[in-house]
N, C-alpha and C. Protein backbone atom coordinates (compact mmCIF):
# COMPACT_ATOMS: atom_id res chain seq x y z
N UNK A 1 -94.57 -8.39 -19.80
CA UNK A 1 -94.48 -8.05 -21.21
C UNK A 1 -93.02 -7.79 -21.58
N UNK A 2 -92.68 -8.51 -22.64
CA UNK A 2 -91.30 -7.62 -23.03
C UNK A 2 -91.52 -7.99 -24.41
N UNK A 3 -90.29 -7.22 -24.87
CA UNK A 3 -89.91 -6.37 -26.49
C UNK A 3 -88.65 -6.57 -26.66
N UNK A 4 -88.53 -7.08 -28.65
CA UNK A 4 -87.33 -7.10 -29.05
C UNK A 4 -87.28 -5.50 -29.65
N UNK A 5 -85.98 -5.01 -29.26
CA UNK A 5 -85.57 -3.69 -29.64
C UNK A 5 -84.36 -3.58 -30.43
N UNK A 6 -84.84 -2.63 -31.50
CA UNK A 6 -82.76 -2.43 -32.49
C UNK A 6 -81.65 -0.86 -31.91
N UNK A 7 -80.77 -1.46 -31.34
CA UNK A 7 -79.91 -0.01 -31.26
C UNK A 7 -78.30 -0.57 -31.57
N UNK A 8 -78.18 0.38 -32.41
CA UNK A 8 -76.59 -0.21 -32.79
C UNK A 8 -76.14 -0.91 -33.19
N UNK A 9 -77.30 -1.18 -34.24
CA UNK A 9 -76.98 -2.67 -35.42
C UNK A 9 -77.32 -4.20 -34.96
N UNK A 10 -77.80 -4.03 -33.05
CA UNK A 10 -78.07 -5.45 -32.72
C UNK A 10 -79.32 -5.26 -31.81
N UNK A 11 -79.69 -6.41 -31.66
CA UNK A 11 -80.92 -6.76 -31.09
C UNK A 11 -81.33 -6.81 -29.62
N UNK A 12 -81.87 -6.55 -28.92
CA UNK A 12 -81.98 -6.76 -27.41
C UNK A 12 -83.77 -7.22 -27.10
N UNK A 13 -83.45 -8.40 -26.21
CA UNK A 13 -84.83 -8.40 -25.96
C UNK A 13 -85.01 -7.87 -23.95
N UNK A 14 -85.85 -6.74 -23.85
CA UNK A 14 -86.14 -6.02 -22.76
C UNK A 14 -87.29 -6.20 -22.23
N UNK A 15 -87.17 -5.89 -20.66
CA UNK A 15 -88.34 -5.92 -20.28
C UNK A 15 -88.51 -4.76 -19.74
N UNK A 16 -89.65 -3.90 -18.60
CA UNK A 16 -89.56 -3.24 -17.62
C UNK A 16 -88.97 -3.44 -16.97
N UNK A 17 -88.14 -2.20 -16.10
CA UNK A 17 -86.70 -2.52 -14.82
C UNK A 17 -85.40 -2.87 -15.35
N UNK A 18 -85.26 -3.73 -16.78
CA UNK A 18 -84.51 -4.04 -16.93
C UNK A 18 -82.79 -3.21 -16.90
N UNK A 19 -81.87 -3.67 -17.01
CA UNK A 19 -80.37 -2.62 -17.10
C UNK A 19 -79.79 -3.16 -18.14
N UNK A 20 -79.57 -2.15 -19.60
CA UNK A 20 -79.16 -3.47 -20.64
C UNK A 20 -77.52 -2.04 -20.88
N UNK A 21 -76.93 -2.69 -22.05
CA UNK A 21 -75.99 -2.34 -22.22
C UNK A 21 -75.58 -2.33 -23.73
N UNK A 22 -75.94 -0.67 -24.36
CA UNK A 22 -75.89 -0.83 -26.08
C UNK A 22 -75.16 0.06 -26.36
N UNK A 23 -74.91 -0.36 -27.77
CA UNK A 23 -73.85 0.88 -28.10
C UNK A 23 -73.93 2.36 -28.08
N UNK A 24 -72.65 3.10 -27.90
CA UNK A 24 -73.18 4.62 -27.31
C UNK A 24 -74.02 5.45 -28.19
N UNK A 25 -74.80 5.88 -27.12
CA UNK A 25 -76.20 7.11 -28.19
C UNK A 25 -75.42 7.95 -27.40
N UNK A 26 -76.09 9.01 -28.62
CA UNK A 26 -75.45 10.60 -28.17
C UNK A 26 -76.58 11.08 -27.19
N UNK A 27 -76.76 11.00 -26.06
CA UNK A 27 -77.76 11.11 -24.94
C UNK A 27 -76.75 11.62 -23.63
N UNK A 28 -77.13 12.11 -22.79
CA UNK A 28 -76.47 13.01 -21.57
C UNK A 28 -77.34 11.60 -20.04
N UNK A 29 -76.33 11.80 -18.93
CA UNK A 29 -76.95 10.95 -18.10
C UNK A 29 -78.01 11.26 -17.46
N UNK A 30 -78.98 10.59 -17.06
CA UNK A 30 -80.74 11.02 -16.78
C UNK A 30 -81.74 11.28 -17.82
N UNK A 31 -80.95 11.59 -18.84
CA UNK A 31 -82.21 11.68 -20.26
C UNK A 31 -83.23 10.43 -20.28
N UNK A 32 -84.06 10.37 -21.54
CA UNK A 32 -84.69 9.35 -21.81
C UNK A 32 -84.28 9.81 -23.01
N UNK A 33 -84.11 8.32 -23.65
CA UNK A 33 -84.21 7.91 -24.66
C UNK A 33 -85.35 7.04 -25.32
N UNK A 34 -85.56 6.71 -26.73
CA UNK A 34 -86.72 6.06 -27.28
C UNK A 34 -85.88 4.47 -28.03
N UNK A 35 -86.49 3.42 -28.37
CA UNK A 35 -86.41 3.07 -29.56
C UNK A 35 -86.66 2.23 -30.37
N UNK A 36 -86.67 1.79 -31.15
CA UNK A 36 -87.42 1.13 -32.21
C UNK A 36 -88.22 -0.32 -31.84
N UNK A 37 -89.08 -0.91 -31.76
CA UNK A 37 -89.37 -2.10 -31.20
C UNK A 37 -89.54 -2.80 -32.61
N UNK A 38 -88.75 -4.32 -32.42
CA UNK A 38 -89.44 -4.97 -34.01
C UNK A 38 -90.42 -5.78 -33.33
N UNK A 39 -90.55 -6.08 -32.26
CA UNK A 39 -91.87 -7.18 -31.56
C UNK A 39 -91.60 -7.00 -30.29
N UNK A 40 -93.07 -7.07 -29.93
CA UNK A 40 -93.80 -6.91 -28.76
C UNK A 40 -94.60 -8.38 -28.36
N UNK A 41 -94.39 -8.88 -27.38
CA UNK A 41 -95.26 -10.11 -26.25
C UNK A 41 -95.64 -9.60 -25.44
N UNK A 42 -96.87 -9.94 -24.85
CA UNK A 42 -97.64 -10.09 -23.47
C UNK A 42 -97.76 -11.44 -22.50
N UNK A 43 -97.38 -12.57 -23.41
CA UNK A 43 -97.46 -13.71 -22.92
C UNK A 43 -98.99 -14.76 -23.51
N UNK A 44 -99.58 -13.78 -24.29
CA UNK A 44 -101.11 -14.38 -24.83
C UNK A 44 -100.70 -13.85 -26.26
N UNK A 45 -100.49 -12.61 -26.61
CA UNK A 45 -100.09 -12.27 -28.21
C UNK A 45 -99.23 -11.80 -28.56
N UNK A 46 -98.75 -12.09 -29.75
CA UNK A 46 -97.21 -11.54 -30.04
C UNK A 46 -97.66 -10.34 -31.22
N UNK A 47 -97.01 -9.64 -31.15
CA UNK A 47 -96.94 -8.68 -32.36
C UNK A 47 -95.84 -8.53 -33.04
N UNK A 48 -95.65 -8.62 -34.15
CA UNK A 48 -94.47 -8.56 -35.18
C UNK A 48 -94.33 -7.40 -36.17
N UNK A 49 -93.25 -6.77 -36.28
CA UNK A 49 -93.30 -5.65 -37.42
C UNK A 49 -92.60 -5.44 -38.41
N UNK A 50 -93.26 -4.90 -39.01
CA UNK A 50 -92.75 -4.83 -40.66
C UNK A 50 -91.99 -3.71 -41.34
N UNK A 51 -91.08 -3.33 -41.08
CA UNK A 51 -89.99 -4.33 -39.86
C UNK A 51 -90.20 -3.56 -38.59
N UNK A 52 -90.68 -2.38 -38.12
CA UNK A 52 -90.77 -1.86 -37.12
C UNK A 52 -92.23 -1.58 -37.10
N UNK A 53 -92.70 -1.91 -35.57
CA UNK A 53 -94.06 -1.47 -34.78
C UNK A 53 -94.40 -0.26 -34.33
N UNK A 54 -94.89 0.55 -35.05
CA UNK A 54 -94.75 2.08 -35.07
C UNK A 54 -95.79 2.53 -33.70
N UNK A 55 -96.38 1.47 -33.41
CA UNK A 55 -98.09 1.71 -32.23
C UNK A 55 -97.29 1.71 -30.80
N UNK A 56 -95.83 1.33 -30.87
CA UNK A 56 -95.42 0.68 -29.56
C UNK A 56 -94.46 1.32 -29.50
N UNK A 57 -94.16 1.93 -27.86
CA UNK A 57 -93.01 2.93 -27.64
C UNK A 57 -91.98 2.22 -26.40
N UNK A 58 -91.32 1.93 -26.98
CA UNK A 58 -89.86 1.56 -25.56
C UNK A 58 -89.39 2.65 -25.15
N UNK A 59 -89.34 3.19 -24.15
CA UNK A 59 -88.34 4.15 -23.56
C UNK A 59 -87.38 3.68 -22.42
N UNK A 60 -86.12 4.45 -22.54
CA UNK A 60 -85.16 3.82 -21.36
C UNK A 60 -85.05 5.41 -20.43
N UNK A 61 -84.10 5.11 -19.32
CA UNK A 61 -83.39 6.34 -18.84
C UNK A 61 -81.57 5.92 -18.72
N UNK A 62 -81.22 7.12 -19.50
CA UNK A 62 -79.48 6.95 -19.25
C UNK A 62 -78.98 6.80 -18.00
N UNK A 63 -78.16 5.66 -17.30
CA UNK A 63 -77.80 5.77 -16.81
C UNK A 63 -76.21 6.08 -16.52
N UNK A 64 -75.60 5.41 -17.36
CA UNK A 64 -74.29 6.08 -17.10
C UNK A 64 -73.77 6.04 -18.94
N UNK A 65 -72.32 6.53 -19.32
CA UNK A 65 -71.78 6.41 -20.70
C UNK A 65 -70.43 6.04 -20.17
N UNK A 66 -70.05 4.45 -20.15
CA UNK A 66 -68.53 4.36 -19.60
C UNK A 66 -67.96 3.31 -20.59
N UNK A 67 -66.61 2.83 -20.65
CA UNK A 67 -65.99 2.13 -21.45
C UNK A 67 -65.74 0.72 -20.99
N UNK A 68 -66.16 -0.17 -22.20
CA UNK A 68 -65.91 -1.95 -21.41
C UNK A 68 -64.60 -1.83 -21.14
N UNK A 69 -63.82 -3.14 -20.98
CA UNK A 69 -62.42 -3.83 -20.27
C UNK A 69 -61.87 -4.14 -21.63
N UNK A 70 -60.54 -3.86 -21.60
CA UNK A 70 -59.61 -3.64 -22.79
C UNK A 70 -59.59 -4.84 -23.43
N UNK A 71 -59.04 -4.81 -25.16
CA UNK A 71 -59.41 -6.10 -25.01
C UNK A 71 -57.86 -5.67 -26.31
N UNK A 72 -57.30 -6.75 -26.16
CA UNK A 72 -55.76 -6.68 -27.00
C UNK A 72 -55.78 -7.18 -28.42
N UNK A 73 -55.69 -6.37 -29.11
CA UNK A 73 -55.64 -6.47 -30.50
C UNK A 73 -54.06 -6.74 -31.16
N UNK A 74 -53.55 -7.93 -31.59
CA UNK A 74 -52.17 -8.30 -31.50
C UNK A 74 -52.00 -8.73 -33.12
N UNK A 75 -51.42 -8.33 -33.76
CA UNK A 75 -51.46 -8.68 -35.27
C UNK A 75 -49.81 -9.20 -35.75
N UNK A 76 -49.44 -10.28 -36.41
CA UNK A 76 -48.40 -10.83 -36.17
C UNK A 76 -48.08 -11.81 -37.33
N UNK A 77 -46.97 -11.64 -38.51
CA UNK A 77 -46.72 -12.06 -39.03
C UNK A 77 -45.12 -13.08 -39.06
N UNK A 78 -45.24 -14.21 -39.88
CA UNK A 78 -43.94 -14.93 -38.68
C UNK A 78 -43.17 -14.55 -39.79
N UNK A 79 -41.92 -14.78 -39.78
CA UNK A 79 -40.99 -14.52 -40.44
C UNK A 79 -40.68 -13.24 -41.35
N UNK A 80 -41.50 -12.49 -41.23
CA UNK A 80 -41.32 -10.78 -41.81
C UNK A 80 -40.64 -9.70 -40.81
N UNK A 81 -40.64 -10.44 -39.28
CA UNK A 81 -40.15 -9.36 -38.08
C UNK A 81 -41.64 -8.18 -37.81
N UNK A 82 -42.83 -8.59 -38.38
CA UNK A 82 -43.64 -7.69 -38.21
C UNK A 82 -44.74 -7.78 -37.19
N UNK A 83 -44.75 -7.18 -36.43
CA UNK A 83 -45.73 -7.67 -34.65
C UNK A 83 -46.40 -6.36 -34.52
N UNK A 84 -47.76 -6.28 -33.94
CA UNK A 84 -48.22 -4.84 -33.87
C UNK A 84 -49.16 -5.16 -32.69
N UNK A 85 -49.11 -4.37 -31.73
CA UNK A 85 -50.19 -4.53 -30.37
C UNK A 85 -51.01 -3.61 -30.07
N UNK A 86 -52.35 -3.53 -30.05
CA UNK A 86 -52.96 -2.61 -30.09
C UNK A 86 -54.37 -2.42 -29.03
N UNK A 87 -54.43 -1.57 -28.34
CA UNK A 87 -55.35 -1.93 -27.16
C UNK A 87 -56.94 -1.30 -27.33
N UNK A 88 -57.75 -2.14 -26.99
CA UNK A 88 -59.14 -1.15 -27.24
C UNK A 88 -60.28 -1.04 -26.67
N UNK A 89 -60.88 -0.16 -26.22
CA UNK A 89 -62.00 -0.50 -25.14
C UNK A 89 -63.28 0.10 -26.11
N UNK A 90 -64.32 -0.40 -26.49
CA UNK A 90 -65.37 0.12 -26.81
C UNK A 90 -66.09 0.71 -25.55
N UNK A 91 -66.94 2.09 -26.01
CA UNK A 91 -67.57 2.73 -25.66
C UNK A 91 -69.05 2.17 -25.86
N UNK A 92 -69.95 2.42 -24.35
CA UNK A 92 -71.00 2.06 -24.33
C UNK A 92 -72.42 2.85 -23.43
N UNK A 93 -73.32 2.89 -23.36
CA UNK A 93 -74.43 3.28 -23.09
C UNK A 93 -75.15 2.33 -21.99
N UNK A 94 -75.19 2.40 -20.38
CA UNK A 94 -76.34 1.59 -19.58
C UNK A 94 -77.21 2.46 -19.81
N UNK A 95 -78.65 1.61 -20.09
CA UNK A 95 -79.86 2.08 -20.29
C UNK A 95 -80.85 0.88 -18.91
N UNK A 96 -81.62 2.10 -18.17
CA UNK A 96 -82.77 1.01 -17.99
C UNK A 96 -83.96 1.61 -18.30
N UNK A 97 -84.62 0.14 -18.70
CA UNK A 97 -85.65 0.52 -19.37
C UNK A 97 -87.11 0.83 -18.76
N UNK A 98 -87.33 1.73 -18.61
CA UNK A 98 -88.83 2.31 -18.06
C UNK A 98 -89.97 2.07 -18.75
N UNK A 99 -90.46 1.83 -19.66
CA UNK A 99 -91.53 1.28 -20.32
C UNK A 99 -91.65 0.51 -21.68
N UNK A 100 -92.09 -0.34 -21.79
CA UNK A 100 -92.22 -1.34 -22.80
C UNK A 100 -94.21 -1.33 -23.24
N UNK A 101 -94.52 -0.28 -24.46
CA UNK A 101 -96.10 -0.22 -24.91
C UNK A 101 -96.52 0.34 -23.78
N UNK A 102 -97.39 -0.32 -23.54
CA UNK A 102 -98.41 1.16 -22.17
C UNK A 102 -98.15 0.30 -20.95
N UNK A 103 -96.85 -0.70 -20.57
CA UNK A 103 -96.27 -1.24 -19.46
C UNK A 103 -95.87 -0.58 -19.13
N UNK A 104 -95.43 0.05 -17.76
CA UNK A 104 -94.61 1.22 -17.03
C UNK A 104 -93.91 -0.02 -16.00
N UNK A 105 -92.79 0.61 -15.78
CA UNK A 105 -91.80 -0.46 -14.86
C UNK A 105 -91.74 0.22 -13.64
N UNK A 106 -92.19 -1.03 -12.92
CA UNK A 106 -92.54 -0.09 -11.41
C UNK A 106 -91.49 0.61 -10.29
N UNK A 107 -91.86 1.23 -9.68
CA UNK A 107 -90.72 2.11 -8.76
C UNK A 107 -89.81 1.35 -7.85
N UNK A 108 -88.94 1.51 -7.95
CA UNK A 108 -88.26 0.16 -7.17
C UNK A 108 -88.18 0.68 -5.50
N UNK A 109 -88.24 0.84 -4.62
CA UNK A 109 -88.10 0.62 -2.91
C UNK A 109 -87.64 -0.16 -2.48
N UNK A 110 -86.62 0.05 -1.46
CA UNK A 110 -85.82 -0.42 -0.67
C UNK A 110 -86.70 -1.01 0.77
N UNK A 111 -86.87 -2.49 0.46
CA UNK A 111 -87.19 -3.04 1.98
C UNK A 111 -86.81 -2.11 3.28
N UNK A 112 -87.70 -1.56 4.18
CA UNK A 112 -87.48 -1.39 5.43
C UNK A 112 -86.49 -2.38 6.19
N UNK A 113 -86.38 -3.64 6.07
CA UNK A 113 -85.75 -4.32 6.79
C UNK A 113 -83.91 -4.56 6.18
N UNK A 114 -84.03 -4.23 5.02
CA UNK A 114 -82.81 -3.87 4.01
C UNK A 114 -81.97 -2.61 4.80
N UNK A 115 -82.96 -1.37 4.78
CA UNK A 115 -82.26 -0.15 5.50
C UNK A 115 -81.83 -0.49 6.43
N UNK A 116 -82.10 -1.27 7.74
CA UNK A 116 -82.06 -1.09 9.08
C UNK A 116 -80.65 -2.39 8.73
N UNK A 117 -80.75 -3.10 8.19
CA UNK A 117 -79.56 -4.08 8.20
C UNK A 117 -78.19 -2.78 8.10
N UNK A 118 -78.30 -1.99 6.54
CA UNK A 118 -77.40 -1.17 6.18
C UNK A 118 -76.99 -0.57 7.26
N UNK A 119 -77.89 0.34 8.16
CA UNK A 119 -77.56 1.22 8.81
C UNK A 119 -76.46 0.47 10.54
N UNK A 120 -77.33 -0.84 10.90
CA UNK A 120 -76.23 -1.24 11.53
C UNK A 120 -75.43 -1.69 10.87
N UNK A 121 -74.81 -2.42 10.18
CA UNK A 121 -73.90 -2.77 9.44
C UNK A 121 -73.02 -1.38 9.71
N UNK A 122 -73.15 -0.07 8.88
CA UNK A 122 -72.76 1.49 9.49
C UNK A 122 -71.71 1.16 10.55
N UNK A 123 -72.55 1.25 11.74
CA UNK A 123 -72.55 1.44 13.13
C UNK A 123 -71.38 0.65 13.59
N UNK A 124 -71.58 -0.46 13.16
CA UNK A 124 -70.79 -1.86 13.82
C UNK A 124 -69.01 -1.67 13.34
N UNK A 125 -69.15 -1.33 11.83
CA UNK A 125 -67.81 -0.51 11.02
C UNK A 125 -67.40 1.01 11.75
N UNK A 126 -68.45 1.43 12.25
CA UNK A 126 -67.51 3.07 12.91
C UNK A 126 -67.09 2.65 14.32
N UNK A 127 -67.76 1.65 15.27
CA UNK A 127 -66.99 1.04 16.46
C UNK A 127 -65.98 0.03 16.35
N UNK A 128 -65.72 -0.61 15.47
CA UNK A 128 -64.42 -0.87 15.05
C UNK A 128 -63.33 -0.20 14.62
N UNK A 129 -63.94 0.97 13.90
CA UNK A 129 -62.34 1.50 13.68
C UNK A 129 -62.01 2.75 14.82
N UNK A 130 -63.45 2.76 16.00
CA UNK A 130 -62.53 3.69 16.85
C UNK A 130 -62.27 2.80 17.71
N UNK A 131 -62.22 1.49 17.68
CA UNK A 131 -61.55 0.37 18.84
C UNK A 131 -60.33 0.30 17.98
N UNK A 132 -59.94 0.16 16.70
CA UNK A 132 -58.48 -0.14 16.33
C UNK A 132 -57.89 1.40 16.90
N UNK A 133 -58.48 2.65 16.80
CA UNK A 133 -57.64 3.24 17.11
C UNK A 133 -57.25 3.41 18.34
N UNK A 134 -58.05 3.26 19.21
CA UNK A 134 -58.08 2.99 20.57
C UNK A 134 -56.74 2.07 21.13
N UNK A 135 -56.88 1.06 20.35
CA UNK A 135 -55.64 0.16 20.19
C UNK A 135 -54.20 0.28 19.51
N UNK A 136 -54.67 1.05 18.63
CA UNK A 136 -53.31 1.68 18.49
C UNK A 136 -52.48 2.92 19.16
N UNK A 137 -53.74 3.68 19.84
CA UNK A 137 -52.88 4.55 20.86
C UNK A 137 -52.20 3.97 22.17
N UNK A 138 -53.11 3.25 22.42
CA UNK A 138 -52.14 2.13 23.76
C UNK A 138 -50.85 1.29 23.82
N UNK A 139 -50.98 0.82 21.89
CA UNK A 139 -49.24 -0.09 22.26
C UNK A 139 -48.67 1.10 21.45
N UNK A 140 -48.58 2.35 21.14
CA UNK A 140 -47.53 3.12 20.73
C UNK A 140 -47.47 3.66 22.55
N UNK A 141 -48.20 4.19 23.19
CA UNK A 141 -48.08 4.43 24.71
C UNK A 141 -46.96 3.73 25.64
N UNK A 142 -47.09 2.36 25.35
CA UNK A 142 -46.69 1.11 26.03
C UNK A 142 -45.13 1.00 25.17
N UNK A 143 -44.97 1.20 24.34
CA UNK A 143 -43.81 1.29 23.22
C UNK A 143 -42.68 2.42 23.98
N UNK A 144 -43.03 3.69 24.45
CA UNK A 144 -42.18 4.35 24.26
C UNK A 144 -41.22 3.88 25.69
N UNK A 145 -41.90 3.38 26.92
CA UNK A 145 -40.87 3.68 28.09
C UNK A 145 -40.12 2.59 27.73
N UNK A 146 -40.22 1.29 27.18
CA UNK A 146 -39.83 0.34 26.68
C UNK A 146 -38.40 0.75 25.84
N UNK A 147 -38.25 1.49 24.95
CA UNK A 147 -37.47 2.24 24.06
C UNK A 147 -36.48 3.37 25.06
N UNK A 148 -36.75 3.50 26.09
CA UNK A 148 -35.98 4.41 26.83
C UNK A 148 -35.02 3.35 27.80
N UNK A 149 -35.74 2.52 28.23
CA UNK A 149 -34.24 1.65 29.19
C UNK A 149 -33.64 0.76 28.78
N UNK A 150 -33.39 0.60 27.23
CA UNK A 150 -31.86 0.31 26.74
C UNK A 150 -31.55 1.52 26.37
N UNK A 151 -31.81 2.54 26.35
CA UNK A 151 -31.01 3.47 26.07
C UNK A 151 -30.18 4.07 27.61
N UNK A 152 -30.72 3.66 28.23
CA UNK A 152 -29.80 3.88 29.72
C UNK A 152 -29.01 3.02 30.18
N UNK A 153 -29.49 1.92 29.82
CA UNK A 153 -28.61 0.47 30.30
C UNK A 153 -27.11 0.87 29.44
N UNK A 154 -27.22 1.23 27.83
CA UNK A 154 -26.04 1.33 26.82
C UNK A 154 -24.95 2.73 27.41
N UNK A 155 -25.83 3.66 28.16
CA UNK A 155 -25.01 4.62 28.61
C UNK A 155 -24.19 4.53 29.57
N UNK A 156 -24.81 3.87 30.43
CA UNK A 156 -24.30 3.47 31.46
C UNK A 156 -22.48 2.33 31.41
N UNK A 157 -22.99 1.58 30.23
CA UNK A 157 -21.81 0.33 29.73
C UNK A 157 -20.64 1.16 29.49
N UNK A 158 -20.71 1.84 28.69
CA UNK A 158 -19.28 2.65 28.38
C UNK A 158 -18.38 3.23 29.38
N UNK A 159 -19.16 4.16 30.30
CA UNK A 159 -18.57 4.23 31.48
C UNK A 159 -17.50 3.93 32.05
N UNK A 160 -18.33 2.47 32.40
CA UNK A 160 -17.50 1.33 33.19
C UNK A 160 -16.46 0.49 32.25
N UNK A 161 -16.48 1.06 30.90
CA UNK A 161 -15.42 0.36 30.11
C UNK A 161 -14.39 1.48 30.13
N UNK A 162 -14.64 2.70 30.52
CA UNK A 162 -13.83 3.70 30.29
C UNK A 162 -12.17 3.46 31.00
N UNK A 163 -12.77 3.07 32.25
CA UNK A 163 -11.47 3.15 33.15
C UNK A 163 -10.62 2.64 33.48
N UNK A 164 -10.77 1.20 33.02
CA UNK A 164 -9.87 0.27 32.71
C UNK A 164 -8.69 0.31 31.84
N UNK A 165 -8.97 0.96 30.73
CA UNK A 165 -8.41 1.37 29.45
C UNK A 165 -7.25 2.70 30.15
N UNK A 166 -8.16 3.16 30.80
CA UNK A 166 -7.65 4.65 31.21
C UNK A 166 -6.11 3.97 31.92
N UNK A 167 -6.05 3.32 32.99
CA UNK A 167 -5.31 2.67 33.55
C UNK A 167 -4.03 2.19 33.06
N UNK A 168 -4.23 1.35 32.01
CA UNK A 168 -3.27 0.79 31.66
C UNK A 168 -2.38 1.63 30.81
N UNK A 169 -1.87 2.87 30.53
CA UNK A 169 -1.44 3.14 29.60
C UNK A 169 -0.13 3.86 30.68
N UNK A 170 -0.88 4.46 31.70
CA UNK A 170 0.00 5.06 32.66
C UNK A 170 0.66 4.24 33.65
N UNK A 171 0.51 2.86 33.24
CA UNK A 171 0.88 2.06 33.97
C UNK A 171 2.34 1.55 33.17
N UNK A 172 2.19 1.41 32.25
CA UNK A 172 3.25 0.95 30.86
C UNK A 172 3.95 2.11 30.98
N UNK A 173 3.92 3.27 31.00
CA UNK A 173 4.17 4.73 30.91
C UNK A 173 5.66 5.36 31.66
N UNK A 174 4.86 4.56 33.38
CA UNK A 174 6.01 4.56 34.21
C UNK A 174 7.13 4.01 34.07
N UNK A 175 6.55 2.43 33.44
CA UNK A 175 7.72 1.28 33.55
C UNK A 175 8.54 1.85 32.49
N UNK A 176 8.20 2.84 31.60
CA UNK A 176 9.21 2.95 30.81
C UNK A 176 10.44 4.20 31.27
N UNK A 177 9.89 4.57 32.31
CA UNK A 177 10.90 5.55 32.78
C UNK A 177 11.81 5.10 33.55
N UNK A 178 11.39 4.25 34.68
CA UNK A 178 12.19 3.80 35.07
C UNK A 178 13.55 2.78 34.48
N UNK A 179 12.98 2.41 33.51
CA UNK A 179 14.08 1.61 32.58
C UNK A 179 14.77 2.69 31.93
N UNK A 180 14.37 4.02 31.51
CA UNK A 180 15.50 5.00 30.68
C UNK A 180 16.43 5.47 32.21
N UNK A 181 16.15 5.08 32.81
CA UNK A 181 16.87 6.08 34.17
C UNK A 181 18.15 5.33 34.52
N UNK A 182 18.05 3.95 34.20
CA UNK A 182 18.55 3.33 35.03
C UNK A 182 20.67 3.20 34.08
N UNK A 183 20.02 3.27 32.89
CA UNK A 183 21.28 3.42 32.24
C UNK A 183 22.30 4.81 32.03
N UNK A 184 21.38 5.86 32.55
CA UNK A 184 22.05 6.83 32.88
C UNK A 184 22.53 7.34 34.24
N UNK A 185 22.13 6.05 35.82
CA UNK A 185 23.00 5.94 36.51
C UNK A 185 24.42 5.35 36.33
N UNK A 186 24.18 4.17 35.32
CA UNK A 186 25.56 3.72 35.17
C UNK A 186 26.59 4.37 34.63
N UNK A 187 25.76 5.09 33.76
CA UNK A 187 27.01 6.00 32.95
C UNK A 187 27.73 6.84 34.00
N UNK A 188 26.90 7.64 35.00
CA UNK A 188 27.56 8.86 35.50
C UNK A 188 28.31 7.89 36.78
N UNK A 189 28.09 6.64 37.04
CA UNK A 189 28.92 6.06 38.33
C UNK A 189 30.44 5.89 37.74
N UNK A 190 30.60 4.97 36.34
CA UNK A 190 31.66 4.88 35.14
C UNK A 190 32.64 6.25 34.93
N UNK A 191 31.99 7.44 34.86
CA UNK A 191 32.66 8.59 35.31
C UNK A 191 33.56 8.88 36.09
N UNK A 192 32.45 8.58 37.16
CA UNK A 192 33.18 9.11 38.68
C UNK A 192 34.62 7.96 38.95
N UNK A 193 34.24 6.57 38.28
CA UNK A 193 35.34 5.82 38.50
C UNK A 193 36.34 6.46 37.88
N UNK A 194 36.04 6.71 36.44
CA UNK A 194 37.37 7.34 35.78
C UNK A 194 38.24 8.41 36.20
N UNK A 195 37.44 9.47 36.42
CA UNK A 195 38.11 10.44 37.13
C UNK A 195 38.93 9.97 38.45
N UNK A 196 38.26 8.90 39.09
CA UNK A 196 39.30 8.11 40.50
C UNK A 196 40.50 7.94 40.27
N UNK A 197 40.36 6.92 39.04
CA UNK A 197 41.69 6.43 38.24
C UNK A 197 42.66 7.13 38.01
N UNK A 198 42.39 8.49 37.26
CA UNK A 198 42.94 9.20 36.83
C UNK A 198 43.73 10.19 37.66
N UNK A 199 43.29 10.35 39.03
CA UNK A 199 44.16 10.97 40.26
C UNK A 199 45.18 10.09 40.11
């Protein structure tokens, strides 16, 4: 059986079970709501109303009150410099509908074989993520001694660059003494000649 129904200036045709989507009623989530039917089918007779079927009751239950997907309102005149952008989401009402006339919409249940999929499905997701972690404690493990012997190999290098360097400076160092020395033997031999002379 289903029913054409008016809420919010437009039309919906519903059945039992159904999940429709009308404009917002002032209703809280889990309420029931009522509303107007203009026609009712069974599939053998139709009923039509003038303009509403007062014998026949639609009821829904609220399910949620949330806002559609934005939709851009852009207004734009050419040559005035005048552009205006404006964003807007209408507000709306899910309803499903629980009875259509003395139809009741039946209780919905979850297949037994539905649960047992879910629940491994569960299972299979919590042994994976304690195998990633599992895996991630092993190559941070494996990471660290790795990270320690270039740091010994680099300590070690300097060292052996040290002493080479060290070397050469005291080596240049000497040669320069011996070259200041050597002109202040000549001077004092030049002396001793003079004073010879001079007897």
């Amino acid at each position: 059986m289903y029913a054409i129904i008016k809420s919010g200036g437009k039309q919906y045709k519903v059945e039992p079970g159904m999940v429709i989507k009308v404009e917002k009623l002032d209703a809280e989530v889990g309420s029931e709501v009522a509303f107007e039917a203009l026609l009712t089918s069974d599939g053998k007779k139709v009923a039509v109303g003038d303009p509403i079927l007062k014998d026949v009751a639609v009821k829904g239950k609220v399910l949620a009150q949330d806002k559609a997907k934005k939709v851009i309102v852009f207004k734009y005149k050419p040559k005035k410099d005048y552009r205006k952008k404006q964003g807007h989401r209408q507000p709306y009402t899910k309803v499903e509908i629980t009875q259509v006339g003395s139809e009741v919409a039946p209780a919905k249940e979850k297949p037994a074989k539905a649960a047992k999929v879910e629940t491994a499905e569960k299972t299979v997701k919590a042994e994976k993520a304690t195998a990633a972690k599992t895996e991630a404690k092993k190559t941070t493990a494996a990471k660290k001694p790795a990270a320690e012997k270039p740091a010994k190999a680099t300590a070690e290098k300097p060292a052996a660059a040290k002493k080479p360097a060290a070397k050469k400076p005291a080596a240049t160092g000497e040669k320069k003494v011996t070259t200041a020395k050597k002109p202040a033997a000549k001077t004092a031999e030049k002396k001793e000649t003079a004073k010879k002379d001079a007897e």
